[in-house]
N, C-alpha and C. Protein backbone atom coordinates (compact mmCIF):
# COMPACT_ATOMS: atom_id res chain seq x y z
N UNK A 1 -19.15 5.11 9.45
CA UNK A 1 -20.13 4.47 8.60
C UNK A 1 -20.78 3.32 9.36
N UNK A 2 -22.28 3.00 8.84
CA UNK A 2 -22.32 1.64 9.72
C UNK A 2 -22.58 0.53 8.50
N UNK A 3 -22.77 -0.45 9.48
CA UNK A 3 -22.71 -1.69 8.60
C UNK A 3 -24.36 -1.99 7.96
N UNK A 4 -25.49 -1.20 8.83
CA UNK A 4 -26.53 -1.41 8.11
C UNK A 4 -26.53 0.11 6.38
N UNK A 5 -27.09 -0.74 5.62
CA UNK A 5 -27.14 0.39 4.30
C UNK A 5 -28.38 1.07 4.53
N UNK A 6 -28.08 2.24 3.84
CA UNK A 6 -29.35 2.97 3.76
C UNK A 6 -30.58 3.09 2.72
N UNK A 7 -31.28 2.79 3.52
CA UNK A 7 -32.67 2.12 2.26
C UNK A 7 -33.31 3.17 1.94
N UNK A 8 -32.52 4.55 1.38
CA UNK A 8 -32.94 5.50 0.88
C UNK A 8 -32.06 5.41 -0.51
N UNK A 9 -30.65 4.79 -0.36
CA UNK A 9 -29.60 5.02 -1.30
C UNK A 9 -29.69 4.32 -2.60
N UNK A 10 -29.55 5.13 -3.94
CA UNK A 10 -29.77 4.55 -5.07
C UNK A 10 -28.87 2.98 -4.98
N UNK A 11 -28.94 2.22 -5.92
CA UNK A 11 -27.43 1.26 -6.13
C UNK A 11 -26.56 1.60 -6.09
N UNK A 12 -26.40 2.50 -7.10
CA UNK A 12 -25.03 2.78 -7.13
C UNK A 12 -24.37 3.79 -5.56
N UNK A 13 -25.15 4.36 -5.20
CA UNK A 13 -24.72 4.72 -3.71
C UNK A 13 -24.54 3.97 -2.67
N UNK A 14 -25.08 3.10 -2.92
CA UNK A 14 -24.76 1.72 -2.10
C UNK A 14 -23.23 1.18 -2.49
N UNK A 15 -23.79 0.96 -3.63
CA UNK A 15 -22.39 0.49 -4.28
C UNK A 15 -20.88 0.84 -4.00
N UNK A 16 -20.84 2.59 -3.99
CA UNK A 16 -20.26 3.35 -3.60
C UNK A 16 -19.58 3.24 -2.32
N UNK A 17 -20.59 3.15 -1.41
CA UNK A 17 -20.89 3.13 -0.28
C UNK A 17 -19.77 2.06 0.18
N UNK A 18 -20.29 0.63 -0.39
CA UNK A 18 -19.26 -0.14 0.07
C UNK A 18 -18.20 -0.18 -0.26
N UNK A 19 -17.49 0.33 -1.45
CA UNK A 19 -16.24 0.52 -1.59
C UNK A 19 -15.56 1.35 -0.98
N UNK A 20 -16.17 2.31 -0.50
CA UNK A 20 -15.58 3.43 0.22
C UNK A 20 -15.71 2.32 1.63
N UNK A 21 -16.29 1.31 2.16
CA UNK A 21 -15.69 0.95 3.54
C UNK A 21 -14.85 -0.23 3.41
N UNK A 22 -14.13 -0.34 2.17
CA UNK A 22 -13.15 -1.17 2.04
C UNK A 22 -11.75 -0.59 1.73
N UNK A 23 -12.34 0.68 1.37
CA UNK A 23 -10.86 1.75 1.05
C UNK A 23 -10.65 1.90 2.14
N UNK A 24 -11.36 2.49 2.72
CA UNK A 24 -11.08 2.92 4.51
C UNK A 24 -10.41 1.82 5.35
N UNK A 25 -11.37 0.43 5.05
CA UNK A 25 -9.89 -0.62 5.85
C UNK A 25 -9.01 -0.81 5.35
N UNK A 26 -8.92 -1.10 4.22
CA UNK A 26 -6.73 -0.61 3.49
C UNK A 26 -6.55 0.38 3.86
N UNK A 27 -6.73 1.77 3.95
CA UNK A 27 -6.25 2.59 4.26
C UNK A 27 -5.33 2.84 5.86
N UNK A 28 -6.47 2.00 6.14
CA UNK A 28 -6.32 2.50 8.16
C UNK A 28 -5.03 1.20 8.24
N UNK A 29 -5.21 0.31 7.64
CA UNK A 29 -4.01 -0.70 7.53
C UNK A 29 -2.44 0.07 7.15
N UNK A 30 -3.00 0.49 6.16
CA UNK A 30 -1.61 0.95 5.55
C UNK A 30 -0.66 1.76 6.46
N UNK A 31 -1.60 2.83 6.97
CA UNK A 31 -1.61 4.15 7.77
C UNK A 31 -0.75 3.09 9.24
N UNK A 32 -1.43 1.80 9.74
CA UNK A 32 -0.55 1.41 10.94
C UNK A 32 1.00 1.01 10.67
N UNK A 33 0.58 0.33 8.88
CA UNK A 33 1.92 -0.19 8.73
C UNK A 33 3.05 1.18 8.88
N UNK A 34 2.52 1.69 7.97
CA UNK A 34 3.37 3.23 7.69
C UNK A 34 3.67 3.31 9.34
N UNK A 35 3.38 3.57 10.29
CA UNK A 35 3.65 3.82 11.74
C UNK A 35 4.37 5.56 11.62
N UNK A 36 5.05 6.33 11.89
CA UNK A 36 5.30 7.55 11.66
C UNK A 36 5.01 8.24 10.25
N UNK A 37 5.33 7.41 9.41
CA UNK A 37 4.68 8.02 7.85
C UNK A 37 3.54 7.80 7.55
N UNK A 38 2.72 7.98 8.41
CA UNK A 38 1.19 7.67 7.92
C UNK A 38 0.47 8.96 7.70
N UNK A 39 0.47 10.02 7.91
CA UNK A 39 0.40 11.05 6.95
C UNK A 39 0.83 10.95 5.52
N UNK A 40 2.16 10.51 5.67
CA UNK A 40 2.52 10.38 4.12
C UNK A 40 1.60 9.37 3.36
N UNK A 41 1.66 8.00 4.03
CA UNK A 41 0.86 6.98 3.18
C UNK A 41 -0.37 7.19 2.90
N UNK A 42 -1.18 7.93 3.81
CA UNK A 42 -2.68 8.98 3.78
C UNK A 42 -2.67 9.19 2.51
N UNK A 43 -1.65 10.78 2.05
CA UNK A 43 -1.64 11.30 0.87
C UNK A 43 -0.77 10.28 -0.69
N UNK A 44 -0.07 9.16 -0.11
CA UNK A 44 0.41 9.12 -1.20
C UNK A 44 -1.12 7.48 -1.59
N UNK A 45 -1.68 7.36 -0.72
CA UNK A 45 -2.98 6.76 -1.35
C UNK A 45 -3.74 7.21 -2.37
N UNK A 46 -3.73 8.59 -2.01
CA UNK A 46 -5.14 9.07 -2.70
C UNK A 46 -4.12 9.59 -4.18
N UNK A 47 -3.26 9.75 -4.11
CA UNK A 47 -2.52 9.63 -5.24
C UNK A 47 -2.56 8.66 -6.22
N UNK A 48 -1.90 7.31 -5.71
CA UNK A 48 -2.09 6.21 -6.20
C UNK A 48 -3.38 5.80 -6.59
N UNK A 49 -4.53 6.30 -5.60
CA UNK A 49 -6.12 5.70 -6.03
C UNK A 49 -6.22 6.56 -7.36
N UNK A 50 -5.68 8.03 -7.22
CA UNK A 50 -6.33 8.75 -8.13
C UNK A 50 -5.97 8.62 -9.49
N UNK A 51 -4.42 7.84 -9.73
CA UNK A 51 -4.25 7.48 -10.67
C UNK A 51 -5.05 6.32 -11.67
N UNK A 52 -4.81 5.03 -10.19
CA UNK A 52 -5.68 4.03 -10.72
C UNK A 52 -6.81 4.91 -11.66
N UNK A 53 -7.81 5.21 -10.90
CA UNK A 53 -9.16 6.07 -11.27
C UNK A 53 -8.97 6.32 -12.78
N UNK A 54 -7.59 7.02 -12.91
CA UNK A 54 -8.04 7.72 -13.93
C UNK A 54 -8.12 6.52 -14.90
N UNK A 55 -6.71 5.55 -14.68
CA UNK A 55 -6.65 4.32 -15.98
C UNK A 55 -7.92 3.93 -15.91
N UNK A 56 -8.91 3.36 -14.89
CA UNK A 56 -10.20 2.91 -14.95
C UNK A 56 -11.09 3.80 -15.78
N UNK A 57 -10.87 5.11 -15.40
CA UNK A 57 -12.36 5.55 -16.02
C UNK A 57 -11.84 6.94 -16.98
N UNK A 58 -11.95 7.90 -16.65
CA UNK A 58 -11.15 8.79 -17.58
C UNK A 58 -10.82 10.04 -17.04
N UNK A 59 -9.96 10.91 -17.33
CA UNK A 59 -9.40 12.26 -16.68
C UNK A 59 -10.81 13.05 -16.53
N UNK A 60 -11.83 13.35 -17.27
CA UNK A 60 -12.83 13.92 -16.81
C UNK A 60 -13.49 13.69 -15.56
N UNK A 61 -13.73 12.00 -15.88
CA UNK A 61 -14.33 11.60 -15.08
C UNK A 61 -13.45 11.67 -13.07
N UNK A 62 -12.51 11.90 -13.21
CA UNK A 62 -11.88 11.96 -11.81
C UNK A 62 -12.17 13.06 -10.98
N UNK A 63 -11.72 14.43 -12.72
CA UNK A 63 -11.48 15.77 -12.32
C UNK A 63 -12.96 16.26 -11.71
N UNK A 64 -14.20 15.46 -11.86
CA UNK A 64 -15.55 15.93 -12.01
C UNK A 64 -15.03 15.64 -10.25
N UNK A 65 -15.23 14.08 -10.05
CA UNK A 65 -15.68 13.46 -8.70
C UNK A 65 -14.72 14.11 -7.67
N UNK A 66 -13.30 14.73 -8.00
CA UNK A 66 -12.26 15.41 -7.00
C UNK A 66 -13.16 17.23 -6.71
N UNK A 67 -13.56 17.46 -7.84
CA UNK A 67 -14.19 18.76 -7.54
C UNK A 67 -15.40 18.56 -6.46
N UNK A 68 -15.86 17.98 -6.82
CA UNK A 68 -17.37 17.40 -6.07
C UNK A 68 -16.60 16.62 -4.72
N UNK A 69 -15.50 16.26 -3.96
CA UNK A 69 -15.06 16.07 -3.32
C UNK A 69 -14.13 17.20 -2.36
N UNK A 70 -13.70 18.04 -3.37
CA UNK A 70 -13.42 20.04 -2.99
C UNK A 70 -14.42 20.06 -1.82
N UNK A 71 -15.18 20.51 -2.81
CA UNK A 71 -16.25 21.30 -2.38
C UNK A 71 -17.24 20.71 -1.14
N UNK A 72 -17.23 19.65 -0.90
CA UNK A 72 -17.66 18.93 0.34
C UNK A 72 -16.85 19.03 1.12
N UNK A 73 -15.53 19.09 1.10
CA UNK A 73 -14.76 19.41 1.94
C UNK A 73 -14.74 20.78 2.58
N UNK A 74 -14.57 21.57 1.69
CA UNK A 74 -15.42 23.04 1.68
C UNK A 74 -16.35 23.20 2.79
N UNK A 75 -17.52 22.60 2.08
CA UNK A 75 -18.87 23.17 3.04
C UNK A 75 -18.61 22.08 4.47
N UNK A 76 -17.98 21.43 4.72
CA UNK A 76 -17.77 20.20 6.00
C UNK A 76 -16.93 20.99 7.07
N UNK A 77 -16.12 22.14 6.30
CA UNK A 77 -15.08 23.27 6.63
C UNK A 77 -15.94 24.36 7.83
N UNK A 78 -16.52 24.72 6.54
CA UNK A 78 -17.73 25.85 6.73
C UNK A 78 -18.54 25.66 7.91
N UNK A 79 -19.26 24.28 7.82
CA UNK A 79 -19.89 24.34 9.21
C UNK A 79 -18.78 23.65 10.30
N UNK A 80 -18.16 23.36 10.06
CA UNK A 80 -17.35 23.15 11.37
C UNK A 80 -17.03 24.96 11.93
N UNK A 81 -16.65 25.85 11.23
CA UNK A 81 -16.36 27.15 11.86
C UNK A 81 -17.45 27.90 12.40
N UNK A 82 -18.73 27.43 12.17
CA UNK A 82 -20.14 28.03 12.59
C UNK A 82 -20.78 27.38 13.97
């Protein structure tokens, strides 16, 4: 990611935007602390986030943004094999 935003991106993609580069530095933190379990701490993040998530906002609302997170993963898949 870089540090300039993109002056195409709604607010809330911005918004987005920056939270996702603050997850990413806890994350990459956690991941050193963890030192051999950082695979584990990887997955047991997105666990823990996904819970948070849900108390914040609601089981729909997660199950929508994890599908829509599938499926980018998916097509990110896809062209990597092409």
């Amino acid at each position: 990611m870089t540090d300039q935003p993109d002056q195409t991106n709604s607010p809330a993609e911005a918004m987005f935007d920056k939270a996702l580069d603050i997850a990413e530095k806890h994350l990459q933190s956690a991941m050193q602390e963890g030192g051999p379990l950082s695979s584990y701490v990887a997955v047991a993040m997105i666990e823990a986030a996904v819970n948070q998530a849900v108390e914040e906002t609601s089981h729909e609302d997660v199950v929508d943004m994890l599908r829509d997170l599938a499926a980018q993963i998916e097509q990110d898949a896809q062209e990597q094999d092409e």
